[in-house]
C-alpha atoms as a PDB file:
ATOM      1  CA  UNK A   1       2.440 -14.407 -37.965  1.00  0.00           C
ATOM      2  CA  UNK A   2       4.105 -16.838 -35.348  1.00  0.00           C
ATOM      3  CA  UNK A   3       6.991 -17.050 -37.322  1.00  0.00           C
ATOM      4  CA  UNK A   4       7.712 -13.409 -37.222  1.00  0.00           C
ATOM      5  CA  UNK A   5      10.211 -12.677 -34.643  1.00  0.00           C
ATOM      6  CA  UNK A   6      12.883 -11.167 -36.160  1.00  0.00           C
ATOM      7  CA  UNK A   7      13.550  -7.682 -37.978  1.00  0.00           C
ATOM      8  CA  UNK A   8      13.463  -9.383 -41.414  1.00  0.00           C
ATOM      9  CA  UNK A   9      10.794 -11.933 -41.339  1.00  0.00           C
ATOM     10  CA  UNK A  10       8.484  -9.110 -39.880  1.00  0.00           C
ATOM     11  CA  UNK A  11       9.440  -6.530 -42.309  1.00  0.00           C
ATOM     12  CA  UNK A  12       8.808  -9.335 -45.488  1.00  0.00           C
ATOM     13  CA  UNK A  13       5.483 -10.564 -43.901  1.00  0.00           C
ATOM     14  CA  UNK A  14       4.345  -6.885 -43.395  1.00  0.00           C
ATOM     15  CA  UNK A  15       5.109  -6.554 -47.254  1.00  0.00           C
ATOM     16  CA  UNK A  16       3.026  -9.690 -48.307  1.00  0.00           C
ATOM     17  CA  UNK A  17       0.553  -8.364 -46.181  1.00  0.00           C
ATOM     18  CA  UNK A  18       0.348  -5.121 -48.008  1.00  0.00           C
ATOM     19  CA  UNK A  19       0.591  -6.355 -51.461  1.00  0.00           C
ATOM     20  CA  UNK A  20      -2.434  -8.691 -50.657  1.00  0.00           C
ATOM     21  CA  UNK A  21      -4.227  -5.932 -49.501  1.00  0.00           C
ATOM     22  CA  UNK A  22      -3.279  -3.516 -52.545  1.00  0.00           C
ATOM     23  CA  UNK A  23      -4.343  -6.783 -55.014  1.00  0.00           C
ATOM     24  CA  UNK A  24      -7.783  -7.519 -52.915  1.00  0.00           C
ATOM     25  CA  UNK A  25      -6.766 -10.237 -51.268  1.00  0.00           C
ATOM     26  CA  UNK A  26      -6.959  -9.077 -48.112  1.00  0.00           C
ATOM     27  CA  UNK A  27      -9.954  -6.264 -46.355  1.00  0.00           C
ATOM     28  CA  UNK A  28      -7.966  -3.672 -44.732  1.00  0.00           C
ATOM     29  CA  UNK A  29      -9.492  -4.578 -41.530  1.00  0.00           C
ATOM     30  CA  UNK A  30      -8.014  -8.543 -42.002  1.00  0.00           C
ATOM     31  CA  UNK A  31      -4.940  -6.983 -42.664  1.00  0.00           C
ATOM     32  CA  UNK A  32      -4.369  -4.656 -39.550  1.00  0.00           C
ATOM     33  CA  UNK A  33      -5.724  -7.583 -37.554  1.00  0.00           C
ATOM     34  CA  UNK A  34      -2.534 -10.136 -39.218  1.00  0.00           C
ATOM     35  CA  UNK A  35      -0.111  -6.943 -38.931  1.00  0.00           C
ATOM     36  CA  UNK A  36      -1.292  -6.860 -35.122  1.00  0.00           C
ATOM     37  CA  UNK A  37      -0.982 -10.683 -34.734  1.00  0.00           C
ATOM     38  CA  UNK A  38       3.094 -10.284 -36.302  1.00  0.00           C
ATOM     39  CA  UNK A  39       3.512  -7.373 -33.613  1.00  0.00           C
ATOM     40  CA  UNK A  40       2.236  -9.692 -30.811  1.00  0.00           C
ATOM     41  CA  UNK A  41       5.013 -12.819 -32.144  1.00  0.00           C
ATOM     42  CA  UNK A  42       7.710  -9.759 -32.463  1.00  0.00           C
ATOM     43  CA  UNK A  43       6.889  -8.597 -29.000  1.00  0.00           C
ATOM     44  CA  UNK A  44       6.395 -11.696 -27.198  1.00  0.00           C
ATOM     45  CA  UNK A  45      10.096 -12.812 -28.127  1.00  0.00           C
ATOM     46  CA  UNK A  46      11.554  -9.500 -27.406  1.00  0.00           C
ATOM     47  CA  UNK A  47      14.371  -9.771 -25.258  1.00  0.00           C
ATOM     48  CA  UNK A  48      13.137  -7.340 -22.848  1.00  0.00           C
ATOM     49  CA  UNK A  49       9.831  -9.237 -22.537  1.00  0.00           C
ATOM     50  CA  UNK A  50      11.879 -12.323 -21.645  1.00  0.00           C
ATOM     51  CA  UNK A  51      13.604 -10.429 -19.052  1.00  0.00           C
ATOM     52  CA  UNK A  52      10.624  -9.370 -17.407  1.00  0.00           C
ATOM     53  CA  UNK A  53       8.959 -13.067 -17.698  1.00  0.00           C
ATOM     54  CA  UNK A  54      12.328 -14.402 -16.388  1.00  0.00           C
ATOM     55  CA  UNK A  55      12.365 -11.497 -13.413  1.00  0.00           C
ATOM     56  CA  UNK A  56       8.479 -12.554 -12.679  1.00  0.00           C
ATOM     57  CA  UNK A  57       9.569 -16.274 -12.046  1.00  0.00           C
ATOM     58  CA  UNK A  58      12.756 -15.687  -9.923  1.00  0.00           C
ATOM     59  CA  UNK A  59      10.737 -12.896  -7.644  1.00  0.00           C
ATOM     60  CA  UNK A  60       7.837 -15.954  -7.144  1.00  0.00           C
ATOM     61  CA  UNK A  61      10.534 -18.618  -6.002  1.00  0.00           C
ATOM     62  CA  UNK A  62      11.845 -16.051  -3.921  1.00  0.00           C
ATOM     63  CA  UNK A  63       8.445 -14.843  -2.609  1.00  0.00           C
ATOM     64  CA  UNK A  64       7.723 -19.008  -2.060  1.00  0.00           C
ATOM     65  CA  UNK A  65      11.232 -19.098  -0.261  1.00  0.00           C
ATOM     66  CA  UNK A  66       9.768 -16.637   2.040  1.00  0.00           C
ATOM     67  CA  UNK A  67       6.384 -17.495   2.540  1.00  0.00           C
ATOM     68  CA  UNK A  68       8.094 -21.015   4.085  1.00  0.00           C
ATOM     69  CA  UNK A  69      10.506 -19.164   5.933  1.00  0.00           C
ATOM     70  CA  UNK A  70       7.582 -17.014   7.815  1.00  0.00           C
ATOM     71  CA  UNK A  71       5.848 -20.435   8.376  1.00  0.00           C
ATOM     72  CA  UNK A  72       9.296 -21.802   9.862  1.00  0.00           C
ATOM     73  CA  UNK A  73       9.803 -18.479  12.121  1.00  0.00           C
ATOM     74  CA  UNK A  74       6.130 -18.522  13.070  1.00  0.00           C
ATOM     75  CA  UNK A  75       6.359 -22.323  14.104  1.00  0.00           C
ATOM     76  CA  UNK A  76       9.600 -21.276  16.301  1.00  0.00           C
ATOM     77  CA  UNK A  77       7.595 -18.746  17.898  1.00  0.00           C
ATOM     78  CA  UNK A  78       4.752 -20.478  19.158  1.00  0.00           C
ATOM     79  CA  UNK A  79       7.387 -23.252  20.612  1.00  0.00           C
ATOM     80  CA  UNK A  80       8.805 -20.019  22.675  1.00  0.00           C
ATOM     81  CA  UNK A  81       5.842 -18.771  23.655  1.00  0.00           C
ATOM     82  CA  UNK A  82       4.488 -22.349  24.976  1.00  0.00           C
ATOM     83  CA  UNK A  83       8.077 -22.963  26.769  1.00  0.00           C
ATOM     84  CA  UNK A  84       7.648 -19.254  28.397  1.00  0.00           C
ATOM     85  CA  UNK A  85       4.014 -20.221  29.961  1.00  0.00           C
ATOM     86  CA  UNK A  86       5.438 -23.538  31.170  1.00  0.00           C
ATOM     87  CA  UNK A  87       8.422 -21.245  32.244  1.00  0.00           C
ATOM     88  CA  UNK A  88       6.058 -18.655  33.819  1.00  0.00           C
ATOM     89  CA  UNK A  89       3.804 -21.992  35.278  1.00  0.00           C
ATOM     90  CA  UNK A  90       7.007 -23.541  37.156  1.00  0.00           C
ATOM     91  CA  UNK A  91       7.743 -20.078  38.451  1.00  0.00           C
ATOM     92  CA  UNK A  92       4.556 -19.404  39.967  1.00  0.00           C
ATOM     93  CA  UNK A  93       4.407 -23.055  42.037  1.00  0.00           C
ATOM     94  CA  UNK A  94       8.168 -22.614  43.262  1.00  0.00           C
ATOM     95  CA  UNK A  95       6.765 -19.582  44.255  1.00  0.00           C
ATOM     96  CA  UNK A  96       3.651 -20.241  46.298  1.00  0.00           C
ATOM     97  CA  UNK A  97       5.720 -23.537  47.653  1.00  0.00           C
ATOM     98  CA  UNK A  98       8.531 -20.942  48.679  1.00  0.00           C
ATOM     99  CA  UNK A  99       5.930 -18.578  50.259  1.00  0.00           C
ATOM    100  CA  UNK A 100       4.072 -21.729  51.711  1.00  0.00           C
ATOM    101  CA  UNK A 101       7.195 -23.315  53.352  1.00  0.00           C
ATOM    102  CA  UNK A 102       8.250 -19.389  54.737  1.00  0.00           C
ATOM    103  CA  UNK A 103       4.811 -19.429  56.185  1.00  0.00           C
ATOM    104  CA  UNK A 104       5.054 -22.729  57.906  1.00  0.00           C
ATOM    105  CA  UNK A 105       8.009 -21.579  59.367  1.00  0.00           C
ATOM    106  CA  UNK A 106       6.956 -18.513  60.714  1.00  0.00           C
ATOM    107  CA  UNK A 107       4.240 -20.892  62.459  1.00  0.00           C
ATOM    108  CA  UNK A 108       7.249 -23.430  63.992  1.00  0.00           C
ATOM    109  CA  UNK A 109       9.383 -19.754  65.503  1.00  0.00           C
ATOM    110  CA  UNK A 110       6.081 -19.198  68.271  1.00  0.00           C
ATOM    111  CA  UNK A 111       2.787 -17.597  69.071  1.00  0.00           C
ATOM    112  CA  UNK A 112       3.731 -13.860  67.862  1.00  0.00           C
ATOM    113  CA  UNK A 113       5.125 -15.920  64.538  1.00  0.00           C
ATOM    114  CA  UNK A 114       1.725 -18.000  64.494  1.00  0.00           C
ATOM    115  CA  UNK A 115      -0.292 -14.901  64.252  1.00  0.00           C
ATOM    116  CA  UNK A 116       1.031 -13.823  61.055  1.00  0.00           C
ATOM    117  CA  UNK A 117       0.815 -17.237  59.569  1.00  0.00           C
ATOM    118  CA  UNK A 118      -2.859 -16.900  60.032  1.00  0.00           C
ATOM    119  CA  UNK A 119      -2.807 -13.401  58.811  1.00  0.00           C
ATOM    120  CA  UNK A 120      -1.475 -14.543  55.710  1.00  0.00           C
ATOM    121  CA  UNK A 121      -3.683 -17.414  55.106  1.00  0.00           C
ATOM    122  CA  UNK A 122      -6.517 -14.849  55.593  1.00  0.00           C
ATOM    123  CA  UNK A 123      -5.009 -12.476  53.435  1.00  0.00           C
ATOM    124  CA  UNK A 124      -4.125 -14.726  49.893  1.00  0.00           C
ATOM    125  CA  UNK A 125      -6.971 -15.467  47.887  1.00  0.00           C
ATOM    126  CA  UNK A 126      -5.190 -16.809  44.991  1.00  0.00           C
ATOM    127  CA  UNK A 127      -2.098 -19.223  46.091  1.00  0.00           C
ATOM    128  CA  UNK A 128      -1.481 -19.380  42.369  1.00  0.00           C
ATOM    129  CA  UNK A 129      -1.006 -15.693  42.187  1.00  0.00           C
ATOM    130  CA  UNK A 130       3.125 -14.865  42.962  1.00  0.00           C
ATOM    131  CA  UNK A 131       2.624 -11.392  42.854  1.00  0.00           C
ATOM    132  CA  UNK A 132      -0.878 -12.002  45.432  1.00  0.00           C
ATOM    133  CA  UNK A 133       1.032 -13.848  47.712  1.00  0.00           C
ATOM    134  CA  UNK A 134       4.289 -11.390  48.028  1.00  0.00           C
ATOM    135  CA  UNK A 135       1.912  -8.601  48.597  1.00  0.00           C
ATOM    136  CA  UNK A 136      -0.326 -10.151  51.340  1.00  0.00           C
ATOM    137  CA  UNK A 137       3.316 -11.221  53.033  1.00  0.00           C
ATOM    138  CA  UNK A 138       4.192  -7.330  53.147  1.00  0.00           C
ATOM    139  CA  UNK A 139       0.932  -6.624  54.150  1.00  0.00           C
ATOM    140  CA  UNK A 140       1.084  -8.931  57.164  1.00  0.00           C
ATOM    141  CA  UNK A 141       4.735  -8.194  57.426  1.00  0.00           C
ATOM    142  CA  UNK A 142       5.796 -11.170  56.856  1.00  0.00           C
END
């Protein structure tokens, strides 16, 4: 039955099959189960089937190809999203030294200045805290 993959060689082995049957040779039920095992051969080398086995493969690479390329673009991402908190870090100490050093100054300009340095200082809880510190200087009017 492995041998039967063309038109005639399934045809003549389905006609040995039948004669061996007809001569008592063969049960019926041995011979549907050797007609099914020619079908399987036939059908296996079908050029259709082959298509289909060959379409399988190509759509895995590609699926593989992608799968890597998701790793890549996910490795990419979590380099951004490090270098944007070390971005976002830097910011926020330029930031309180910027507010510090505007505060200072305020202190050198005189008394009235000196007062709202020491609002300020009151005010900020969080030095860290851009946003904290910009609103405690318009609170104090700074």
């Amino acid at each position: 039955a492995d041998l039967c993959v063309c038109r005639d060689s399934i045809a003549m082995y389905k006609l040995v099959l039948k004669k061996a049957a007809l001569d008592g040779h063969l049960s019926e039920f041995d011979c549907l189960r050797f007609d099914n095992d020619a079908e399987v051969a036939r059908m296996s080398n079908a050029p259709f089937v082959k298509d289909i086995v060959e379409s399988v493969r190509a759509n895995t690479a590609r699926i593989e190809g992608l799968e890597a390329n998701v790793e890549s673009i996910n490795a990419s991402l979590d380099k951004i999203r490090r270098g944007i908190q070390r971005k976002m870090r830097f910011e926020g100490v330029v930031g309180l030294v910027g507010a510090t050093l505007n505060v200072i100054s305020l202190g050198a300009a005189g008394g009235l200045l000196s007062a709202g340095a020491a609002a300020f200082f009151e005010g900020v809880v969080d030095f860290g805290d851009v946003v904290h510190l910009r609103e405690v200087a318009a609170d104090v009017g700074a």
